[in-house]
N, C-alpha and C. Protein backbone atom coordinates (compact mmCIF):
# COMPACT_ATOMS: atom_id res chain seq x y z
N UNK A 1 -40.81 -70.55 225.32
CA UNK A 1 -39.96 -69.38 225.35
C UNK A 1 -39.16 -69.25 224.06
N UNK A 2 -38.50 -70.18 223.37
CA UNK A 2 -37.60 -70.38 222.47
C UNK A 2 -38.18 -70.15 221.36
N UNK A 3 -39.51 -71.03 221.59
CA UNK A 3 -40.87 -70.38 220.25
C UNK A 3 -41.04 -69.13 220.11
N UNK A 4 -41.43 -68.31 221.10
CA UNK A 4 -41.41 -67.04 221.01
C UNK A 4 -40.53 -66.36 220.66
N UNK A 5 -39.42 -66.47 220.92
CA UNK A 5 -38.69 -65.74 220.37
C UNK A 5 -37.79 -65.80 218.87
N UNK A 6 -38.34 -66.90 218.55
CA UNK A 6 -38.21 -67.35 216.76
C UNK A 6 -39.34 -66.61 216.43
N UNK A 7 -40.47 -66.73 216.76
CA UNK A 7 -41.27 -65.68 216.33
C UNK A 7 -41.18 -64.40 216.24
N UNK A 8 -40.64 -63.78 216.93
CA UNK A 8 -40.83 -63.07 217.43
C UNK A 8 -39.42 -62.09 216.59
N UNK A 9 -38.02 -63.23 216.25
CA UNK A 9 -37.49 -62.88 214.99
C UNK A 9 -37.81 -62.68 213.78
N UNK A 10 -38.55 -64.07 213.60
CA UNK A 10 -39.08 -64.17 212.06
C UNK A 10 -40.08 -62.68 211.97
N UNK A 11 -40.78 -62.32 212.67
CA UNK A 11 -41.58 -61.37 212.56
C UNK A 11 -40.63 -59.77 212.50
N UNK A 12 -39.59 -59.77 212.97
CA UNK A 12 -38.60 -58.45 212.80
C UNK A 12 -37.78 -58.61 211.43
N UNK A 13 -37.34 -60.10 210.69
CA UNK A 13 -37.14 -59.89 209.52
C UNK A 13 -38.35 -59.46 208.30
N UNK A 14 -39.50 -59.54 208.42
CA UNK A 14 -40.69 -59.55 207.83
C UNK A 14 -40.70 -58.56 208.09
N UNK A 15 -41.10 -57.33 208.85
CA UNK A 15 -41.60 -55.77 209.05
C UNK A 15 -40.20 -55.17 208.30
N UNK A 16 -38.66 -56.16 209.04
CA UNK A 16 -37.74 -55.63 207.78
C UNK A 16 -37.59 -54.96 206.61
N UNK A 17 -38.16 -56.21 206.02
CA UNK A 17 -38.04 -56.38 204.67
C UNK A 17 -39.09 -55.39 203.73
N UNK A 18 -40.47 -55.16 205.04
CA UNK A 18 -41.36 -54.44 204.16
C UNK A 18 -41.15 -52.90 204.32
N UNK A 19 -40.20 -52.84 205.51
CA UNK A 19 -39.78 -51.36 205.58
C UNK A 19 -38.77 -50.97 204.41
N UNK A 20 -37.69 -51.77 204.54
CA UNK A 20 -36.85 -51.73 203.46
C UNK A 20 -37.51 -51.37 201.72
N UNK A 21 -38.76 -52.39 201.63
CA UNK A 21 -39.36 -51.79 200.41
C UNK A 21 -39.85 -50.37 200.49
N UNK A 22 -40.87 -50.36 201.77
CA UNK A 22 -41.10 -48.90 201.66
C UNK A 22 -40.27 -47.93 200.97
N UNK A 23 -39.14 -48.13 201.99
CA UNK A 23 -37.86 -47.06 201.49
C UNK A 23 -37.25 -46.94 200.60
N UNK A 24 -37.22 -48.52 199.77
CA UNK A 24 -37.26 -48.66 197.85
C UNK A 24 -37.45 -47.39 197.49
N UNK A 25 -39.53 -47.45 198.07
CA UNK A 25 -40.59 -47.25 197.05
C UNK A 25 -40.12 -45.62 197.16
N UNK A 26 -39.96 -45.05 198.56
CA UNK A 26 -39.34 -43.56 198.24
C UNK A 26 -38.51 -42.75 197.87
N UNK A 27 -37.39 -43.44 197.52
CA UNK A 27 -36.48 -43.47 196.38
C UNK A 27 -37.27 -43.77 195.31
N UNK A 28 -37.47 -44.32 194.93
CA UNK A 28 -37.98 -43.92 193.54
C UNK A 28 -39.88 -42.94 193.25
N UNK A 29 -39.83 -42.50 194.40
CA UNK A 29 -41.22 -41.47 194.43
C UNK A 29 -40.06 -40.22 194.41
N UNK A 30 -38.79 -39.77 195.05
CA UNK A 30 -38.22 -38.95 194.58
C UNK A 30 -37.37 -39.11 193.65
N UNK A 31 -37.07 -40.00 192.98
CA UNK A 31 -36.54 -39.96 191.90
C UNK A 31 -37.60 -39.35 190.65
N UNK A 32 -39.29 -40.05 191.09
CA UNK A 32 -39.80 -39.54 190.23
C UNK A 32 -40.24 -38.10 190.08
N UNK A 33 -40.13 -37.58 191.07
CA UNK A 33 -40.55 -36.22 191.59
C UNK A 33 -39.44 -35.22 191.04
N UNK A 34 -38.25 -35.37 191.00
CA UNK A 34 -37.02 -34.76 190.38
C UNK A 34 -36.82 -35.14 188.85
N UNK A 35 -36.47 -34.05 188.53
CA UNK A 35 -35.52 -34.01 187.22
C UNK A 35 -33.99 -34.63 186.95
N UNK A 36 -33.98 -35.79 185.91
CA UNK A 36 -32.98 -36.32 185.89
C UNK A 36 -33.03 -37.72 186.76
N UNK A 37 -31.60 -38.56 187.39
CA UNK A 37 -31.53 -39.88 187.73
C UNK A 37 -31.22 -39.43 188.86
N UNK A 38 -32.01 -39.96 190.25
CA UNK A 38 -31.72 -39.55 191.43
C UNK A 38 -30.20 -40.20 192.16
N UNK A 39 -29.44 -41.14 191.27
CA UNK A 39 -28.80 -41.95 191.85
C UNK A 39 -27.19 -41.13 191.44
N UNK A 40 -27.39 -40.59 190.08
CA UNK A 40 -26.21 -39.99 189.17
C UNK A 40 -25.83 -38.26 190.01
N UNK A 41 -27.63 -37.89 190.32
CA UNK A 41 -27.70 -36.67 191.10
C UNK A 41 -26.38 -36.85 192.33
N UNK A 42 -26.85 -38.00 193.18
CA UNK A 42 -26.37 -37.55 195.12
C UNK A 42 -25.41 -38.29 194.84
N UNK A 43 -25.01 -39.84 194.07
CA UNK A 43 -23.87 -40.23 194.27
C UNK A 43 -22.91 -40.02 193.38
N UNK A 44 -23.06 -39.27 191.95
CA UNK A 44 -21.86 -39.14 191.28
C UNK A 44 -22.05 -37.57 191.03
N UNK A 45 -22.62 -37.03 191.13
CA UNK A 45 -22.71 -35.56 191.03
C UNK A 45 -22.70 -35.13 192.52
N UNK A 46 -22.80 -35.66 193.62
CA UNK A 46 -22.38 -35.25 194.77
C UNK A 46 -23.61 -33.94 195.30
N UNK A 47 -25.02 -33.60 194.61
CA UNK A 47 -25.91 -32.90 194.74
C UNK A 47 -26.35 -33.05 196.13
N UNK A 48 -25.80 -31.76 196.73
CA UNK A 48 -26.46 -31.66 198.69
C UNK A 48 -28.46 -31.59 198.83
N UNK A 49 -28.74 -30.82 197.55
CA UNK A 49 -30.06 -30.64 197.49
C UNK A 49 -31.08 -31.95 196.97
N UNK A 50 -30.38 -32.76 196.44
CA UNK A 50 -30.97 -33.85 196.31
C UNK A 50 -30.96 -34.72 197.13
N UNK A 51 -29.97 -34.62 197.51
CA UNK A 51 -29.23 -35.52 199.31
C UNK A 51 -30.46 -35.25 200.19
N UNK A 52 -30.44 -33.90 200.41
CA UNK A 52 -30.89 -33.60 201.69
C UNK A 52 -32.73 -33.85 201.47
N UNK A 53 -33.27 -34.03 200.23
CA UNK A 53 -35.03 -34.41 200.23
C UNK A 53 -34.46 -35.87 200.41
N UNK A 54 -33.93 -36.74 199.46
CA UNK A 54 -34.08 -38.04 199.85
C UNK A 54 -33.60 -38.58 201.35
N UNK A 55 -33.09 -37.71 201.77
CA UNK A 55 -32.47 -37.88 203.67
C UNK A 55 -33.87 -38.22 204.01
N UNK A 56 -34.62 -36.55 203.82
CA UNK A 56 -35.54 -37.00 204.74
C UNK A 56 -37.12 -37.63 204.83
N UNK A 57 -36.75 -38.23 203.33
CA UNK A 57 -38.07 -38.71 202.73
C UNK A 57 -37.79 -40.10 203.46
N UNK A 58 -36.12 -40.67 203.38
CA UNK A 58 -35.88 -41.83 203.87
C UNK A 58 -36.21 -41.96 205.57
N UNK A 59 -36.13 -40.95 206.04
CA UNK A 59 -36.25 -40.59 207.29
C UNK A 59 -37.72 -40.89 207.89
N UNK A 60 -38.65 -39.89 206.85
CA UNK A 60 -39.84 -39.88 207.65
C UNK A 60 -40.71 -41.72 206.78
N UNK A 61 -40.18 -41.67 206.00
CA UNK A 61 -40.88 -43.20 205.80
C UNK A 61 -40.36 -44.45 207.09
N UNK A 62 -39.23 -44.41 207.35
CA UNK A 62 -38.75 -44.97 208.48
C UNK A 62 -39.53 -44.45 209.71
N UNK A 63 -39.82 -43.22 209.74
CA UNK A 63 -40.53 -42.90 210.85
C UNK A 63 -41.78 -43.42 210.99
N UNK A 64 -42.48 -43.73 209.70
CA UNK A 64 -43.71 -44.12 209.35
C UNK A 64 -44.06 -46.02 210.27
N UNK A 65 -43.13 -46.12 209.34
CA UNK A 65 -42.88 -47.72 209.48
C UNK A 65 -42.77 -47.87 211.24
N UNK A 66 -41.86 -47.58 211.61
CA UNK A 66 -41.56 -47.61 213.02
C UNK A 66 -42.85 -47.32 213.76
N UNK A 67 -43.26 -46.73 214.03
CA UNK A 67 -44.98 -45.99 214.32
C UNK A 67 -45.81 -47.13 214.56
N UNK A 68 -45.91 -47.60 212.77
CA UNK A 68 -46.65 -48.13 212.38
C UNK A 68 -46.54 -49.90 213.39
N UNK A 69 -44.99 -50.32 213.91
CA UNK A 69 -44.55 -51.03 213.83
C UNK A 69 -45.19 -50.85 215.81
N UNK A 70 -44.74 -49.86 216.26
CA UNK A 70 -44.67 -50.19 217.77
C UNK A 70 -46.30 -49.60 217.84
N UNK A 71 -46.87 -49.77 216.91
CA UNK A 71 -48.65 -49.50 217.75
C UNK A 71 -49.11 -50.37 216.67
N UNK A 72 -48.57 -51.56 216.53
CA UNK A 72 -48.97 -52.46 215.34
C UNK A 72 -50.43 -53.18 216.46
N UNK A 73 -51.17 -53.88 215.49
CA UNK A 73 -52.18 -54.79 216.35
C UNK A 73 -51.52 -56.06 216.90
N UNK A 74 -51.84 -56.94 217.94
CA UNK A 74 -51.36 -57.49 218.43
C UNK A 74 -51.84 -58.84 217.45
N UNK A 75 -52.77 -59.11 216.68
CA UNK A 75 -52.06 -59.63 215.33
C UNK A 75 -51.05 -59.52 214.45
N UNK A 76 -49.74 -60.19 214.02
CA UNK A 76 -49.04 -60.35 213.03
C UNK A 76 -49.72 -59.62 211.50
N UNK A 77 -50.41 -60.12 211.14
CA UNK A 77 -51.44 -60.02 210.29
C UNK A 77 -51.69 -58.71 209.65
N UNK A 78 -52.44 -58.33 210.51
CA UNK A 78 -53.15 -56.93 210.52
C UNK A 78 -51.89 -55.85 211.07
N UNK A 79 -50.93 -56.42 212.28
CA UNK A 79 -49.61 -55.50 212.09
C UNK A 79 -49.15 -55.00 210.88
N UNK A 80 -48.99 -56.06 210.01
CA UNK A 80 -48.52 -55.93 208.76
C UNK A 80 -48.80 -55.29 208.01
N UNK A 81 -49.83 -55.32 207.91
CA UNK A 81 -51.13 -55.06 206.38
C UNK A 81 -50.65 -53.40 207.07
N UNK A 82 -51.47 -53.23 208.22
CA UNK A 82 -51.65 -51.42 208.36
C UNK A 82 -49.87 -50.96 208.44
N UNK A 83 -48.81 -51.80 208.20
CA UNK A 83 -47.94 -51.15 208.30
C UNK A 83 -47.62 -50.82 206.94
N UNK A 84 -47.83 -51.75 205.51
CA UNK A 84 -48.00 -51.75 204.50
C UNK A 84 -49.14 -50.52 204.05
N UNK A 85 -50.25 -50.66 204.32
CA UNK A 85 -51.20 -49.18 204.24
C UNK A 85 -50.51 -47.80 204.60
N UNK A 86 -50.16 -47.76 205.77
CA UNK A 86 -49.91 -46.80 206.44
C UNK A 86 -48.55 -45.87 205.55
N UNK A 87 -47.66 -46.81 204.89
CA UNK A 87 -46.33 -46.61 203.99
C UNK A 87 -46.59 -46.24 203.08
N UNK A 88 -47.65 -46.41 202.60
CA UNK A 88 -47.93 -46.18 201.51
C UNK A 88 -49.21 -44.92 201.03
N UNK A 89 -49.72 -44.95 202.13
CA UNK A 89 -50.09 -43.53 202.75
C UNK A 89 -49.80 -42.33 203.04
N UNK A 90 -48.32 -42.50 203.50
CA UNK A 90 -47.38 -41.56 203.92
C UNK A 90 -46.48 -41.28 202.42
N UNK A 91 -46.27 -42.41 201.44
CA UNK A 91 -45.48 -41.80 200.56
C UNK A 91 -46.49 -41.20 199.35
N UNK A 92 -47.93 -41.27 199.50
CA UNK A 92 -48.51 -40.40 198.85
C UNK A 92 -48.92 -39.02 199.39
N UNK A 93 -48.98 -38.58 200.66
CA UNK A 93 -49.22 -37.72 201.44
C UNK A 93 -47.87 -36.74 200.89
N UNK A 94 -46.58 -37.53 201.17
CA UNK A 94 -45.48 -36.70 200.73
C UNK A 94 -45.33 -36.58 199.52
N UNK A 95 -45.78 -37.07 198.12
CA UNK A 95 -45.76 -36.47 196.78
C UNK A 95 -46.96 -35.77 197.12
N UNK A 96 -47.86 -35.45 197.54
CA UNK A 96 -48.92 -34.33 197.75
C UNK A 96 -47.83 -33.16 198.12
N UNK A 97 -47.43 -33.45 199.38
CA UNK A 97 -46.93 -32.14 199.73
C UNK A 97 -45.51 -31.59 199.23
N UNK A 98 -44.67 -32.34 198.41
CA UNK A 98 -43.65 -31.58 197.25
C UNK A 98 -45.14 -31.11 196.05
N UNK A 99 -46.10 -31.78 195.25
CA UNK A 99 -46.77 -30.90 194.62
C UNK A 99 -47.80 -30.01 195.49
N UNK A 100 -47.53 -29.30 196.24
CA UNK A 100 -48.44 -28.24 196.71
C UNK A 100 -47.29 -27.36 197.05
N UNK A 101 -46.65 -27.29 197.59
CA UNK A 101 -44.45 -26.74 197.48
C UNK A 101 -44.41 -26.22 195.91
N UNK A 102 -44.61 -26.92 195.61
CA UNK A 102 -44.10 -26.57 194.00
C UNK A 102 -45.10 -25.46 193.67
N UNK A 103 -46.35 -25.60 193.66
CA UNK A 103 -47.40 -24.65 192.98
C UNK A 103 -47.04 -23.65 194.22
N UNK A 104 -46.92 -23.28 195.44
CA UNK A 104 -46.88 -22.37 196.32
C UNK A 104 -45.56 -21.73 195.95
N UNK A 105 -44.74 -22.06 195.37
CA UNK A 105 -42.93 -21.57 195.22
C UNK A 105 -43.11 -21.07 193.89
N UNK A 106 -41.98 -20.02 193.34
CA UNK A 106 -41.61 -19.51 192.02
C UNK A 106 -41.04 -20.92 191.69
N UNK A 107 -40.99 -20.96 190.26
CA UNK A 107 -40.10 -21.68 189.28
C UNK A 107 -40.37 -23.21 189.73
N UNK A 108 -39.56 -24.34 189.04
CA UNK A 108 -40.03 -25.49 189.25
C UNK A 108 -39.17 -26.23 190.12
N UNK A 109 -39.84 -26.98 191.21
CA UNK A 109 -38.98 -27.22 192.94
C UNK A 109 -38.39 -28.38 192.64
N UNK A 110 -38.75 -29.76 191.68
CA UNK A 110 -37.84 -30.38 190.66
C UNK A 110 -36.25 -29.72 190.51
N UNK A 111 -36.58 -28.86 189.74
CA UNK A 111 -35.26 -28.28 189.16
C UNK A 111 -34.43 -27.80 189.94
N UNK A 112 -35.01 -27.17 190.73
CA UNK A 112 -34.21 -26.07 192.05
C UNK A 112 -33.48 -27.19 192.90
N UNK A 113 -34.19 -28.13 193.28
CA UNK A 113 -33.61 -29.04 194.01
C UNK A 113 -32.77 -29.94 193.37
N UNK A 114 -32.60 -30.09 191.78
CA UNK A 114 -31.39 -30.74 191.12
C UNK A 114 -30.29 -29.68 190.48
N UNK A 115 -30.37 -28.75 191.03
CA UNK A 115 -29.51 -27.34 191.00
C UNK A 115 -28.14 -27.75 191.75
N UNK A 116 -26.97 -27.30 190.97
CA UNK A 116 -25.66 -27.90 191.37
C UNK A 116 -25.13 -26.77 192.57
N UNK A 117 -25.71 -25.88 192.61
CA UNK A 117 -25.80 -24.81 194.04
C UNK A 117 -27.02 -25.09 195.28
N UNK A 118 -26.23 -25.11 196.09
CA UNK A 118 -26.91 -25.59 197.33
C UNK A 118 -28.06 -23.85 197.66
N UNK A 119 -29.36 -24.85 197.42
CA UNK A 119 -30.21 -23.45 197.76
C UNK A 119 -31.41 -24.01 198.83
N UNK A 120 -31.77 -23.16 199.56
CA UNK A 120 -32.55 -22.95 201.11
C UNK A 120 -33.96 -23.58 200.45
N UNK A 121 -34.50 -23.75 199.22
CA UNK A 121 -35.43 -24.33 198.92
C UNK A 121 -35.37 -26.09 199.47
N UNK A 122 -34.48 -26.34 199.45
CA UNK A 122 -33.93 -27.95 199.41
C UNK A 122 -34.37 -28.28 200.75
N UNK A 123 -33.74 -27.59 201.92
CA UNK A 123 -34.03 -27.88 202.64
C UNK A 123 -35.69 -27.34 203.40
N UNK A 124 -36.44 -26.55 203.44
CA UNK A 124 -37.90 -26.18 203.25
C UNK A 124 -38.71 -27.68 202.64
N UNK A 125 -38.44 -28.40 201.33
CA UNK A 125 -38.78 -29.39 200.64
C UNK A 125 -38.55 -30.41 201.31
N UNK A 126 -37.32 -30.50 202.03
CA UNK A 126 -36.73 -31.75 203.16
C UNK A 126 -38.30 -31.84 204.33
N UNK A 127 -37.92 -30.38 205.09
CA UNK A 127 -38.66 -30.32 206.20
C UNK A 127 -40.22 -30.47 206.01
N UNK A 128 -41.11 -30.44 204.62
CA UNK A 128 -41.74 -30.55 204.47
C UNK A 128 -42.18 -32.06 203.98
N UNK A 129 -41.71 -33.11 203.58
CA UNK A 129 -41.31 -34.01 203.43
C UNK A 129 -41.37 -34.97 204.51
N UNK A 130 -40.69 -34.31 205.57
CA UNK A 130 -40.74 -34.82 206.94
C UNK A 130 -41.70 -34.79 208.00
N UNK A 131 -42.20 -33.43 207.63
CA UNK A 131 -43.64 -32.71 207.94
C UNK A 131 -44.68 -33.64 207.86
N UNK A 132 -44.95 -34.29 206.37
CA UNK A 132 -45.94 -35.04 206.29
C UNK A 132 -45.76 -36.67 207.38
N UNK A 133 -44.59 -36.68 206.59
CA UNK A 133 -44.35 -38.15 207.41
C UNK A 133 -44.73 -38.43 208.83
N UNK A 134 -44.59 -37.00 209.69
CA UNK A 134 -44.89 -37.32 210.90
C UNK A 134 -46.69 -36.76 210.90
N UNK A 135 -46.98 -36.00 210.18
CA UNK A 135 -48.57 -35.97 209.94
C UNK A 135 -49.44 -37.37 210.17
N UNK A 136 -48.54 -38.70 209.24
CA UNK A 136 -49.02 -39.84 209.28
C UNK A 136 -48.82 -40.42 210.42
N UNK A 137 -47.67 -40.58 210.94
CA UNK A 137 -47.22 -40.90 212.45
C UNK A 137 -48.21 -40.69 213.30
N UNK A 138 -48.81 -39.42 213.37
CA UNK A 138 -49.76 -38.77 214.48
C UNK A 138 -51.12 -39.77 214.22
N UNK A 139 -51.64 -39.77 212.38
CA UNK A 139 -52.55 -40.54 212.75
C UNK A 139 -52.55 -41.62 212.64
N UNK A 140 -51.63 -42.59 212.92
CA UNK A 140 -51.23 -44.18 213.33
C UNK A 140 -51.34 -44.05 214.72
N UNK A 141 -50.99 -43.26 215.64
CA UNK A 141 -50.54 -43.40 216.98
C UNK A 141 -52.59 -43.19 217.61
């Protein structure tokens, strides 16, 4: 019993840690996706439109992970790996769908979204963002 459930820890700091990278890695997939330093944008420039894509990029990668996590294989192993695939799946799915946003929108969705005026594009880019994430969700489940 006691085994198991050291396992059964050690295995929730491990999916942790690789979620936590995930969510690194999408911070800096929207950092790369935006114009300028995503960090100078939301925390010292106080930017709602930059806030609100990395909300929900952080969001649906968490959503990813989680998914990925409660329909994991009942190997450790292979839990892992497809939770690692699957993250990384989802954060290319979502730079797909900010560049297909961008070519479908006037002007450049970069810029608009590091715009010091809060504009309705930001959030459209959020929801789409989130859109994908649960796209991946659906096909994990």
């Amino acid at each position: 019993m006691l085994e198991d459930l050291l396992s059964g820890a050690w295995q929730s700091v491990v999916f942790g840690v690789v979620g936590v990278g995930l969510m690194a890695a999408g911070f800096v997939l929207v950092d790369l996706l935006t114009p300028g330093k995503l960090r100078e944008l939301i925390w010292i420039h106080r930017n709602a439109n930059a806030g609100l894509l990395l909300a929900a990029n952080q969001l649906g990668i968490a959503g990813i992970v989680f998914t990925a996590i409660l329909t994991s294989y009942s190997d450790f192993a292979k839990g892992l790996a497809s939770t690692v695939i699957f993250g990384l799946v989802g954060l290319a799915i979502m730079a797909l769908a900010f560049f297909v946003l961008d070519l479908l929108t006037p002007g450049r969705l970069g810029e608009v979204i590091c715009s010091d005026e809060p504009h309705p594009v930001a959030r459209v880019s959020a929801a789409t963002h989130f859109g994908a994430a649960l796209i991946v969700c659906a096909c994990i489940a």
